[in-house]
C-alpha atoms as a PDB file:
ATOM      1  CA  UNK A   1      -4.952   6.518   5.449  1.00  0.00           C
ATOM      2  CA  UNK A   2      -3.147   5.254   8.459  1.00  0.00           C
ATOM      3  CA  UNK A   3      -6.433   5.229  10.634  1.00  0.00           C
ATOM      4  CA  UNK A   4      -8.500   3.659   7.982  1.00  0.00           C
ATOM      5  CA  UNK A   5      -6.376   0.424   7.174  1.00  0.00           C
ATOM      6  CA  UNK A   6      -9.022  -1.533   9.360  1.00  0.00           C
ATOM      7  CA  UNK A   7     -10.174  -4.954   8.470  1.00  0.00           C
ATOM      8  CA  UNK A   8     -13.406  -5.790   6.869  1.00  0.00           C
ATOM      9  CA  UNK A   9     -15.405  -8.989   6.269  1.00  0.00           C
ATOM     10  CA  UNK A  10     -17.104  -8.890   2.466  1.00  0.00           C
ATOM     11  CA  UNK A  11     -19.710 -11.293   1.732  1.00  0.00           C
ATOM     12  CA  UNK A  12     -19.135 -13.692  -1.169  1.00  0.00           C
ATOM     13  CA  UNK A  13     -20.803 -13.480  -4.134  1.00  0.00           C
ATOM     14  CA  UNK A  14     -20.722 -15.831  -7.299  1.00  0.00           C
ATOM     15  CA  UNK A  15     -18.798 -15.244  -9.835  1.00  0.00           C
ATOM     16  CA  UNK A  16     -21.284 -14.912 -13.778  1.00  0.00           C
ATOM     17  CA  UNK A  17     -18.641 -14.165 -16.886  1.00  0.00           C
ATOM     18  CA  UNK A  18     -21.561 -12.517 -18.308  1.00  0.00           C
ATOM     19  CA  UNK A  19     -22.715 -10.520 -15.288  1.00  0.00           C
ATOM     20  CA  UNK A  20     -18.413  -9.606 -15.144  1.00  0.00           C
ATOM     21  CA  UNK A  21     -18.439  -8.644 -18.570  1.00  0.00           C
ATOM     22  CA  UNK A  22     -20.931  -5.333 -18.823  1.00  0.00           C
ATOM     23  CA  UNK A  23     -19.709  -4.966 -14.971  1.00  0.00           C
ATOM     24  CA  UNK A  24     -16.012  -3.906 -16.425  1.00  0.00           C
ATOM     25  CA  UNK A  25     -17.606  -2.082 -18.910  1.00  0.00           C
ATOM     26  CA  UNK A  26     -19.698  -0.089 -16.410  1.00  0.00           C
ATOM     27  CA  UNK A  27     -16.697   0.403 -14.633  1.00  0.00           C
ATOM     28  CA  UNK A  28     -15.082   2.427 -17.283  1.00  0.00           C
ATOM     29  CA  UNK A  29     -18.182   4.910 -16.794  1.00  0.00           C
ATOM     30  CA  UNK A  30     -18.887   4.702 -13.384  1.00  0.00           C
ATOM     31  CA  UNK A  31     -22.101   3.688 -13.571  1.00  0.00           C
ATOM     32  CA  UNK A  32     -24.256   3.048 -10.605  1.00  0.00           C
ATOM     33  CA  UNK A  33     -24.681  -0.828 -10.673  1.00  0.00           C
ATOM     34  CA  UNK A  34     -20.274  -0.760 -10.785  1.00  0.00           C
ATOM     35  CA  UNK A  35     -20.581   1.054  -8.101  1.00  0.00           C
ATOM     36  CA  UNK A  36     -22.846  -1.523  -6.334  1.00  0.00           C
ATOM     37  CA  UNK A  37     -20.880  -4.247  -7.182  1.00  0.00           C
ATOM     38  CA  UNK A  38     -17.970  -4.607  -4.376  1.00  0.00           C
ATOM     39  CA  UNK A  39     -15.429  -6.356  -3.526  1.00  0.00           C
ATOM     40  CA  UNK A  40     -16.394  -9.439  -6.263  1.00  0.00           C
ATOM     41  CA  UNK A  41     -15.257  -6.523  -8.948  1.00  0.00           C
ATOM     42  CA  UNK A  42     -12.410  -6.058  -7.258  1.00  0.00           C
ATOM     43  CA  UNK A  43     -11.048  -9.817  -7.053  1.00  0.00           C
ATOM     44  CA  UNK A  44     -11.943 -10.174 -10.814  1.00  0.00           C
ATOM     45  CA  UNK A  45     -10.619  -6.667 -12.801  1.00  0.00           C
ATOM     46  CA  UNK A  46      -7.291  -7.049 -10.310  1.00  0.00           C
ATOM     47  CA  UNK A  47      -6.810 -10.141 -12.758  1.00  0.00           C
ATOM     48  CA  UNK A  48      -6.505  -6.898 -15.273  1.00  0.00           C
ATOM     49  CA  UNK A  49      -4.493  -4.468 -13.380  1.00  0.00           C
ATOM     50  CA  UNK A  50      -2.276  -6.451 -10.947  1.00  0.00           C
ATOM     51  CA  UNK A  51       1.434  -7.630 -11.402  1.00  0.00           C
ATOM     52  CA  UNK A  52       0.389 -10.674  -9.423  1.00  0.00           C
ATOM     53  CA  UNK A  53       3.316 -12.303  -8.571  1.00  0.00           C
ATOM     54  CA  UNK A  54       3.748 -10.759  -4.846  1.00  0.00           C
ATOM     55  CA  UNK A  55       1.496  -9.768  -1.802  1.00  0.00           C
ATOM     56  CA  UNK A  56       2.229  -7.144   0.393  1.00  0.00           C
ATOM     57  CA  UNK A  57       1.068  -6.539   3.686  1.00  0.00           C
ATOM     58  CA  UNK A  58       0.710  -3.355   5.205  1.00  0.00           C
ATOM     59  CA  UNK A  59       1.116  -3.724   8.672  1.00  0.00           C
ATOM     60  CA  UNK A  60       0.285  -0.373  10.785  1.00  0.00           C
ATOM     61  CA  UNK A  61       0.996   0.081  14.259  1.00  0.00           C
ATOM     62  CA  UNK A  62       0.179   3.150  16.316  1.00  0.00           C
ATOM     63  CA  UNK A  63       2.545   3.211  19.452  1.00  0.00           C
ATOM     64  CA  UNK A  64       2.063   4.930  23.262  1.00  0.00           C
ATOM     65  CA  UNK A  65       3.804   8.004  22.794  1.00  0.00           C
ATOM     66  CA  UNK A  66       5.745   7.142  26.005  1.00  0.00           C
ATOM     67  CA  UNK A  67       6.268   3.668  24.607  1.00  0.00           C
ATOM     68  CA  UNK A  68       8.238   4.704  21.273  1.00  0.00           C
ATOM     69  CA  UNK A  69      11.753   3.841  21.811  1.00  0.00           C
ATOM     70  CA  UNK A  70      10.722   0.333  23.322  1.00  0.00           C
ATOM     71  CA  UNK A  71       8.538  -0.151  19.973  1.00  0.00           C
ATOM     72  CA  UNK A  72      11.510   0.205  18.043  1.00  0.00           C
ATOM     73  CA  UNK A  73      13.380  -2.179  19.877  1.00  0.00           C
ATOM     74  CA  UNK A  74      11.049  -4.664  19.904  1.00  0.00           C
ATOM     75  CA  UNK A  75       9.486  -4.038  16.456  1.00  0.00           C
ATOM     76  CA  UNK A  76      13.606  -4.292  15.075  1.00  0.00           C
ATOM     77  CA  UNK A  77      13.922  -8.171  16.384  1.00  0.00           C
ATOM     78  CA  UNK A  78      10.515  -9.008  14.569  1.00  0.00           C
ATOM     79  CA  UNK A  79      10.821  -7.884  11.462  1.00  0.00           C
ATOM     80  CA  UNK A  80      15.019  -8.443  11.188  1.00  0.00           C
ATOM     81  CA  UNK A  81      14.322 -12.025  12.613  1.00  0.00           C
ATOM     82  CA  UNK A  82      11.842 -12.577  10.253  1.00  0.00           C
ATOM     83  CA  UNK A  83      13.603 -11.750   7.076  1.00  0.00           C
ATOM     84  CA  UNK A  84      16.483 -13.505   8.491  1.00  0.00           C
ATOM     85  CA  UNK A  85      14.795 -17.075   8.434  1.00  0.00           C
ATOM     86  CA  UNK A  86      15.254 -18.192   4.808  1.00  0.00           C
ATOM     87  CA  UNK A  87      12.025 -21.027   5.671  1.00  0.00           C
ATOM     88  CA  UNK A  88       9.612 -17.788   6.096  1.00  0.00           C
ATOM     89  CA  UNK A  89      10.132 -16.960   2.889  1.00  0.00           C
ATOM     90  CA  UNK A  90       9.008 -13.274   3.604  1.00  0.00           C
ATOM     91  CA  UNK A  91      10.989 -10.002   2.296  1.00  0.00           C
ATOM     92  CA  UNK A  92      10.948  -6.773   4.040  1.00  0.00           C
ATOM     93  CA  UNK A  93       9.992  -4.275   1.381  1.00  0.00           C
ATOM     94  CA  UNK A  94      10.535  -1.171   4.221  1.00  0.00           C
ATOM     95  CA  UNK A  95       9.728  -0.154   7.753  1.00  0.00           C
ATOM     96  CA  UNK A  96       8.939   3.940   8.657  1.00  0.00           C
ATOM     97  CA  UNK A  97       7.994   6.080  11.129  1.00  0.00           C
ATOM     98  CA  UNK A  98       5.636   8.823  10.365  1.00  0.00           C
ATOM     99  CA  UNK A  99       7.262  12.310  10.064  1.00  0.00           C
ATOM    100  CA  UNK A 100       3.997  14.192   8.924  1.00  0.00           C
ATOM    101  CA  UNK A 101       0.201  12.724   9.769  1.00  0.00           C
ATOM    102  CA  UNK A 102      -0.407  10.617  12.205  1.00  0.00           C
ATOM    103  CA  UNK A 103       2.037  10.662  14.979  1.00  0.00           C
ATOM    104  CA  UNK A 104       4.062   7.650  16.736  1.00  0.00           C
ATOM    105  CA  UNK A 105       2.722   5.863  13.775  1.00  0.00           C
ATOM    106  CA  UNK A 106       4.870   3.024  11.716  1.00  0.00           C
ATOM    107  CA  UNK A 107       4.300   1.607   8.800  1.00  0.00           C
ATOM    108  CA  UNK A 108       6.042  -2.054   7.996  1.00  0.00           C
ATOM    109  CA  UNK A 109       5.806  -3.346   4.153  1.00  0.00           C
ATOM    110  CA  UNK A 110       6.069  -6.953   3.716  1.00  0.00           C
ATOM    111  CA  UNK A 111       6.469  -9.029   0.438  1.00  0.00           C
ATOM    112  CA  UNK A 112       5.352 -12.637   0.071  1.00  0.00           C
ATOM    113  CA  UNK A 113       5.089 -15.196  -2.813  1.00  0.00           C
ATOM    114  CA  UNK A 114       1.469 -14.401  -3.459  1.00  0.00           C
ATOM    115  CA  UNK A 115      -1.492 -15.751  -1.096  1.00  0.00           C
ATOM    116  CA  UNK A 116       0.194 -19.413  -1.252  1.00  0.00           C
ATOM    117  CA  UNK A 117       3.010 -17.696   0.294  1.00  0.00           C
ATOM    118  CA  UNK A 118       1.186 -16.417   2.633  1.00  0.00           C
ATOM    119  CA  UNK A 119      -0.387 -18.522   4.006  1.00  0.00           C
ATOM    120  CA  UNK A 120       2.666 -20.677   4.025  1.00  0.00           C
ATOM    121  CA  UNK A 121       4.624 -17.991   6.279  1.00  0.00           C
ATOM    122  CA  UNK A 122       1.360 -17.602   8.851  1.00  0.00           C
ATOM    123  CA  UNK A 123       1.240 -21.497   9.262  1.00  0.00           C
ATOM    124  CA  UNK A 124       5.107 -21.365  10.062  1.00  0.00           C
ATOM    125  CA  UNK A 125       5.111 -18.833  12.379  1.00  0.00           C
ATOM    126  CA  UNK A 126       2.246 -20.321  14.629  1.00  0.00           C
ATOM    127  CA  UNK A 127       4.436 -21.267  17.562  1.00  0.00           C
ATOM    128  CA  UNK A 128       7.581 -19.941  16.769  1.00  0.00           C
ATOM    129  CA  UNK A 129       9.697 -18.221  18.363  1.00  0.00           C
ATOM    130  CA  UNK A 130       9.040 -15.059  15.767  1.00  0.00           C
ATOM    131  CA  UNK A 131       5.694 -15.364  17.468  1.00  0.00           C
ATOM    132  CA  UNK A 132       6.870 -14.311  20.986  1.00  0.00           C
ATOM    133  CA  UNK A 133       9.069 -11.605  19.397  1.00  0.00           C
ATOM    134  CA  UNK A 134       5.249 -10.365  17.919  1.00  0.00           C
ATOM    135  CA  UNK A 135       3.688 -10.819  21.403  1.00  0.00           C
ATOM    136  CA  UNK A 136       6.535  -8.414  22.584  1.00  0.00           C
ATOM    137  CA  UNK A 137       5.518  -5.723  20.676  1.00  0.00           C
ATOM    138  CA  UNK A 138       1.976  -5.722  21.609  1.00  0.00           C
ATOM    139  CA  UNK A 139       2.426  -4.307  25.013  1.00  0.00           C
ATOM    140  CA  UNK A 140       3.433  -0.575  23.269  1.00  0.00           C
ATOM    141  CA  UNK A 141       0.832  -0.012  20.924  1.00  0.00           C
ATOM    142  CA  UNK A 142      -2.564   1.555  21.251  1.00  0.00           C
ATOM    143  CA  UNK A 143      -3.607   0.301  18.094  1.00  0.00           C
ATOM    144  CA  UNK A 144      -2.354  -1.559  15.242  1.00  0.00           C
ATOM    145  CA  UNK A 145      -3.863  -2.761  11.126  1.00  0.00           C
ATOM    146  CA  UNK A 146      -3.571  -5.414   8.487  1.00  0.00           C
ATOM    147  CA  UNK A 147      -4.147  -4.680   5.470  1.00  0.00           C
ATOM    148  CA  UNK A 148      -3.116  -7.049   1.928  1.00  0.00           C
ATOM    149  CA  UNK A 149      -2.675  -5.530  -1.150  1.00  0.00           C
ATOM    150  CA  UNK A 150      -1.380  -6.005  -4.968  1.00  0.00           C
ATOM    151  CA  UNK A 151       1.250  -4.090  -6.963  1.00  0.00           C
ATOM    152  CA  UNK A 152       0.018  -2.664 -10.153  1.00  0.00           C
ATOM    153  CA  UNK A 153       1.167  -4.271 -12.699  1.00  0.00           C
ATOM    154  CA  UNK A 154       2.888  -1.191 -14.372  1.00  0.00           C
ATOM    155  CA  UNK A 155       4.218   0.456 -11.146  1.00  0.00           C
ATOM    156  CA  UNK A 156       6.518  -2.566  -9.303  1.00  0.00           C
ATOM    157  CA  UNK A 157       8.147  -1.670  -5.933  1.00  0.00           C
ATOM    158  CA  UNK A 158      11.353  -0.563  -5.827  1.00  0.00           C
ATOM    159  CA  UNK A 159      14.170  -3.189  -5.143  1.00  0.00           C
ATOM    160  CA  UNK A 160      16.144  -1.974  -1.511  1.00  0.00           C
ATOM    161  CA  UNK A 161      18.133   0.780  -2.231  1.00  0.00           C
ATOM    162  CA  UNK A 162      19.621   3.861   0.305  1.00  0.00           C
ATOM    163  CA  UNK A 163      19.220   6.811  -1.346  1.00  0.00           C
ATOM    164  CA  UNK A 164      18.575   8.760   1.834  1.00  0.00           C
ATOM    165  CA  UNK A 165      15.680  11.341   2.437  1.00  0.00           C
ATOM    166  CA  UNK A 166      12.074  11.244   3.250  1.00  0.00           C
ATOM    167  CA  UNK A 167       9.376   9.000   2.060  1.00  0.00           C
ATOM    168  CA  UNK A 168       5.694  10.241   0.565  1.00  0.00           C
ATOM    169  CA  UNK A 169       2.976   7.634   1.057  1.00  0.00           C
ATOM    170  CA  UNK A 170      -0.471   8.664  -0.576  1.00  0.00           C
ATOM    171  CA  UNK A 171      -3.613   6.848  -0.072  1.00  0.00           C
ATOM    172  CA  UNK A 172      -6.804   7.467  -2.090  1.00  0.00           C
ATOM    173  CA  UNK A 173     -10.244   6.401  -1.480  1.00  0.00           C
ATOM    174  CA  UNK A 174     -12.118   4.923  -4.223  1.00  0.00           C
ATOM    175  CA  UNK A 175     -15.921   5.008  -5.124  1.00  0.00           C
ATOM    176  CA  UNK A 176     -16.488   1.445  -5.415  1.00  0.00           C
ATOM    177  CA  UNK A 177     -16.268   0.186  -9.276  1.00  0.00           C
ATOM    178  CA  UNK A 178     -13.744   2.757 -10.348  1.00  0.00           C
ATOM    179  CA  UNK A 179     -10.346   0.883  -9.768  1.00  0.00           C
ATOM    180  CA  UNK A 180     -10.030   0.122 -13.375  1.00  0.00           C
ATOM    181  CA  UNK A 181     -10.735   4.170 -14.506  1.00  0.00           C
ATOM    182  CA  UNK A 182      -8.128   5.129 -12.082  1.00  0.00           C
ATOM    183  CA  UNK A 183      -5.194   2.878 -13.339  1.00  0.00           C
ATOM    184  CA  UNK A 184      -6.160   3.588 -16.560  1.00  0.00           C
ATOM    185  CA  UNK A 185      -5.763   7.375 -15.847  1.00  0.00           C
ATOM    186  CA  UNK A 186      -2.751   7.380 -13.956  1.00  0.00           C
ATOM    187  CA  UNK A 187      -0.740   4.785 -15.992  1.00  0.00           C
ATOM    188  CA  UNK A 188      -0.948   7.379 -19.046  1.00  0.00           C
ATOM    189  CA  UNK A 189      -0.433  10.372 -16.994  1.00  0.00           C
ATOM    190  CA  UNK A 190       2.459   8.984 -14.609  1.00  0.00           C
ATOM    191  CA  UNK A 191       5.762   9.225 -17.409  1.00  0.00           C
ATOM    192  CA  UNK A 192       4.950  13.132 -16.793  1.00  0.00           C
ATOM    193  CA  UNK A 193       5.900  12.548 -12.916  1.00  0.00           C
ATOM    194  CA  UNK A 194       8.824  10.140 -14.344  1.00  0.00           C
ATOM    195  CA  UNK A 195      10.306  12.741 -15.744  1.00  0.00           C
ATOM    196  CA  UNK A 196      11.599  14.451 -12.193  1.00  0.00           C
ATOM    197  CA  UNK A 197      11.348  11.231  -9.768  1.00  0.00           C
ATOM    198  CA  UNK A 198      10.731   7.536  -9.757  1.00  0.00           C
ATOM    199  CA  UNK A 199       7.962   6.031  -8.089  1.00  0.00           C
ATOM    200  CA  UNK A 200       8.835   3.594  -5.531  1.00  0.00           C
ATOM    201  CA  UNK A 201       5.760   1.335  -5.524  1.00  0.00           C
ATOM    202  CA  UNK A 202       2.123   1.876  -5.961  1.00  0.00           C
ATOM    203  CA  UNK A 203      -0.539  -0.747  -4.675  1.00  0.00           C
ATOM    204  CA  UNK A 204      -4.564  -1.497  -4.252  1.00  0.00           C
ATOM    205  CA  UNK A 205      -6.282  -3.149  -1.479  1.00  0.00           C
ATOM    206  CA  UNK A 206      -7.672  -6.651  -1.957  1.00  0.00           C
ATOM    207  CA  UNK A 207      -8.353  -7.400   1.364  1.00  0.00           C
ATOM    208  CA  UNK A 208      -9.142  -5.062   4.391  1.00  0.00           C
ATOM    209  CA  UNK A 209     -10.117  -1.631   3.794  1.00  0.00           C
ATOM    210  CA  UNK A 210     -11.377  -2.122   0.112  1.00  0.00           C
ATOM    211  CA  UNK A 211     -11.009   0.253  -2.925  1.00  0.00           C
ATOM    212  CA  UNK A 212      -7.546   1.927  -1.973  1.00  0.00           C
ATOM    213  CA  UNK A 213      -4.638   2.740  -3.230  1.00  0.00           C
ATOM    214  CA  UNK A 214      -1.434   3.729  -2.306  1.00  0.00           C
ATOM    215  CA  UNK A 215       1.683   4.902  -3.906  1.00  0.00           C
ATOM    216  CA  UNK A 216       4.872   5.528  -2.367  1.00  0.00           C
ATOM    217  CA  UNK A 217       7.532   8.227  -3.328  1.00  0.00           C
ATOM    218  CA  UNK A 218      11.149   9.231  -2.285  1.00  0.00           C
ATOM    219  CA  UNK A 219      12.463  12.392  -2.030  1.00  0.00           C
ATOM    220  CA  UNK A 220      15.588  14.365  -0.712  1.00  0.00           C
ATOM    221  CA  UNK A 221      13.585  17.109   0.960  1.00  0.00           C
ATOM    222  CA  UNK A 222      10.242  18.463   1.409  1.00  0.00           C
ATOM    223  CA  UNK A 223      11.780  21.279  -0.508  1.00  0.00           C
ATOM    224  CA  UNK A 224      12.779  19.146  -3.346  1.00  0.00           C
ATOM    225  CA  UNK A 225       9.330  17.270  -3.080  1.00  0.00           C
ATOM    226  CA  UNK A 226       7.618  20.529  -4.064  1.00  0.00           C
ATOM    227  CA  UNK A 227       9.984  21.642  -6.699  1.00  0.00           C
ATOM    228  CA  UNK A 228       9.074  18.602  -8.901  1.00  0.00           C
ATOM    229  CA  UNK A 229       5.945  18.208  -8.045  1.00  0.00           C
ATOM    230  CA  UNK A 230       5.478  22.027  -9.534  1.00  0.00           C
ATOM    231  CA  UNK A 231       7.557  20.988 -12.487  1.00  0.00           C
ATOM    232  CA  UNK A 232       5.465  17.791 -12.913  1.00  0.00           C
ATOM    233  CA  UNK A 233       2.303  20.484 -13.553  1.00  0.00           C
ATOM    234  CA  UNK A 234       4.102  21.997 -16.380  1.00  0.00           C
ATOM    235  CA  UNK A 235       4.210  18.525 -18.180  1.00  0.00           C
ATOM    236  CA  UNK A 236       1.487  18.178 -20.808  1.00  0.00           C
ATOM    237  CA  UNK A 237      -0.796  15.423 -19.194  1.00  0.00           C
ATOM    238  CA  UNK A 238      -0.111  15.602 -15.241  1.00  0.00           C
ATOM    239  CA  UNK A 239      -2.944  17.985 -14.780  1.00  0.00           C
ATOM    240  CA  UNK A 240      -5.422  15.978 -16.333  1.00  0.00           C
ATOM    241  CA  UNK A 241      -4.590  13.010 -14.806  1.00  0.00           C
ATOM    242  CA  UNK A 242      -5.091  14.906 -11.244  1.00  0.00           C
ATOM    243  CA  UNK A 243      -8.284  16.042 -12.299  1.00  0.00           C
ATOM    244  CA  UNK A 244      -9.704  13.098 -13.466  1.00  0.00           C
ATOM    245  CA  UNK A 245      -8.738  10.560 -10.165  1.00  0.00           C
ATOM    246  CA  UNK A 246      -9.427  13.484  -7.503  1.00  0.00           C
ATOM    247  CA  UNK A 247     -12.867  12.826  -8.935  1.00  0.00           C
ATOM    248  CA  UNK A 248     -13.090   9.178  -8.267  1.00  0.00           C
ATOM    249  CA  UNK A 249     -11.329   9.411  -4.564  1.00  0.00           C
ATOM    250  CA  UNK A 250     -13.634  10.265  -1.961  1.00  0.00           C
ATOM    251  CA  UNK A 251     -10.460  11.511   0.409  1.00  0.00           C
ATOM    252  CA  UNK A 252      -6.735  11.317  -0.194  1.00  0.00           C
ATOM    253  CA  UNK A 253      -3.949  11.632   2.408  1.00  0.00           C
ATOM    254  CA  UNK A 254      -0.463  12.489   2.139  1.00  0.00           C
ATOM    255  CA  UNK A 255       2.181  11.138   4.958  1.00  0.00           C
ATOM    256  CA  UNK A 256       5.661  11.533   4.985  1.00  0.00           C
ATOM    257  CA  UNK A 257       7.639   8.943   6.787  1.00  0.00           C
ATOM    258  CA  UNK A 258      11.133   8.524   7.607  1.00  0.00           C
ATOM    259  CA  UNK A 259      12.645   4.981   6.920  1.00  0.00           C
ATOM    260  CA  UNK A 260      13.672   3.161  10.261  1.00  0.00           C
ATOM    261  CA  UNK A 261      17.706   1.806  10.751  1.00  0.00           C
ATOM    262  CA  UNK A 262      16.484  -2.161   9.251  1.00  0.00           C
ATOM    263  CA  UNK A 263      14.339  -0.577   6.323  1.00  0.00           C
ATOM    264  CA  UNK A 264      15.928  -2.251   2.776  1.00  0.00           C
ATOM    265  CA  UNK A 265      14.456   0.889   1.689  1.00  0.00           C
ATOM    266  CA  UNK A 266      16.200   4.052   2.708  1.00  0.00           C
END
């Protein structure tokens, strides 16, 4: 997942209520011309599926292994200094470092006021001093990703809390069209997982990397991560619902991340 967070440029297409119409049908099926349709699907059926009242950017950097300690420095006046200017408007939904996956590899969550809030906190920050705290960073990393995306609408993030432990962050890779199959499954099959943990959050892509999704869990342990998620099996339902979204992900990864000092989740 980390990796694959890379910007992409979609061509616009226009928008035809009929056309949209069988196109969500499709979807439900998986049929060939959904699968065509791209990211225009995606902007209209996440009408269907999203919370919409929040955007949250993933922002992944990938650090100089001999650079790590200075990244955290400098990456802990950025994102504290932004959530500290009540103007910005921005919320820091967490910040981690990756414990298993991809190493020297952080992960920053942040919340805005959907796109107009966005774009409001981008304009702002143009020539502040927030700006040169961003520049600082820069010189530690070998790499680093934006990627937007929308809560579902029945899995909201977690407000901050410190409950302590290690985080789970899975990504899945969607055949284009199948966004609207996938929620479907997993929002019937997900009270079997609620009965042994809570979800923290679970979002899809709307711009970036399309047709992902990620969900984020919190755990004690990795011990006590695979003790429920065996329990979860034995729940009428769960096992289904794997089946049926393994088969609309072309590849799924599974990170665990410790939450940084400034995380509001931890």
């Amino acid at each position: 997942m980390l990796h694959r967070l890379t910007t992409q440029i979609a061509r616009p297409l226009a928008y035809n209520p009929v056309r949209h119409l069988s196109v969500v049908q499709s979807i439900l099926h998986g049929s060939p011309e959904a699968k065509r349709a791209g990211e225009v699907e995606i902007q209209q059926h996440s009408k269907v599926v999203a919370r919409g009242k929040y955007v949250h950017a993933f922002e992944v950097h990938r650090v100089k292994p001999d650079s790590v300690e200075e990244y955290k420095k400098a990456a802990e006046k950025y994102y504290t200094g932004l959530v500290a200017d009540k103007d910005l408007n921005v919320k820091l939904t967490g910040g981690w470092e990756t414990l298993v996956g991809e190493q020297d590899t952080f992960v920053h969550i942040l919340e805005y006021e959907n796109y107009g809030g966005y774009d409001r906190t981008t304009e702002l920050l143009r020539g502040s001093e927030h700006e040169q705290s961003r520049k600082a960073i820069a010189p530690f990393l070998n790499s680093k990703s934006l990627q937007l995306n929308q809560e579902f609408a029945f899995f909201p993030s977690s407000p901050p809390r410190s409950k302590g432990g290690i985080f789970e962050l899975r990504t899945y890779q969607l055949q284009p069209g199948t966004l609207l199959e996938w929620e479907t499954t997993w929002r019937r099959g997900i009270e079997a997982r609620r009965k042994f943990v809570e979800p923290v959050g679970a979002w899809f892509s709307h711009i970036g990397r399309l047709h992902q999704v990620h969900h984020l869990w919190q755990y004690p342990n990795l011990q006590v991560r695979k003790e429920t998620r065996q329990k979860a099996w034995q729940v009428d339902g769960w096992s289904d619902t794997v089946h049926k979204t393994s088969q609309l992900a072309t590849y799924m990864d599974a990170f665990i991340l410790i939450p940084l000092p400034y995380s509001p989740l931890k």
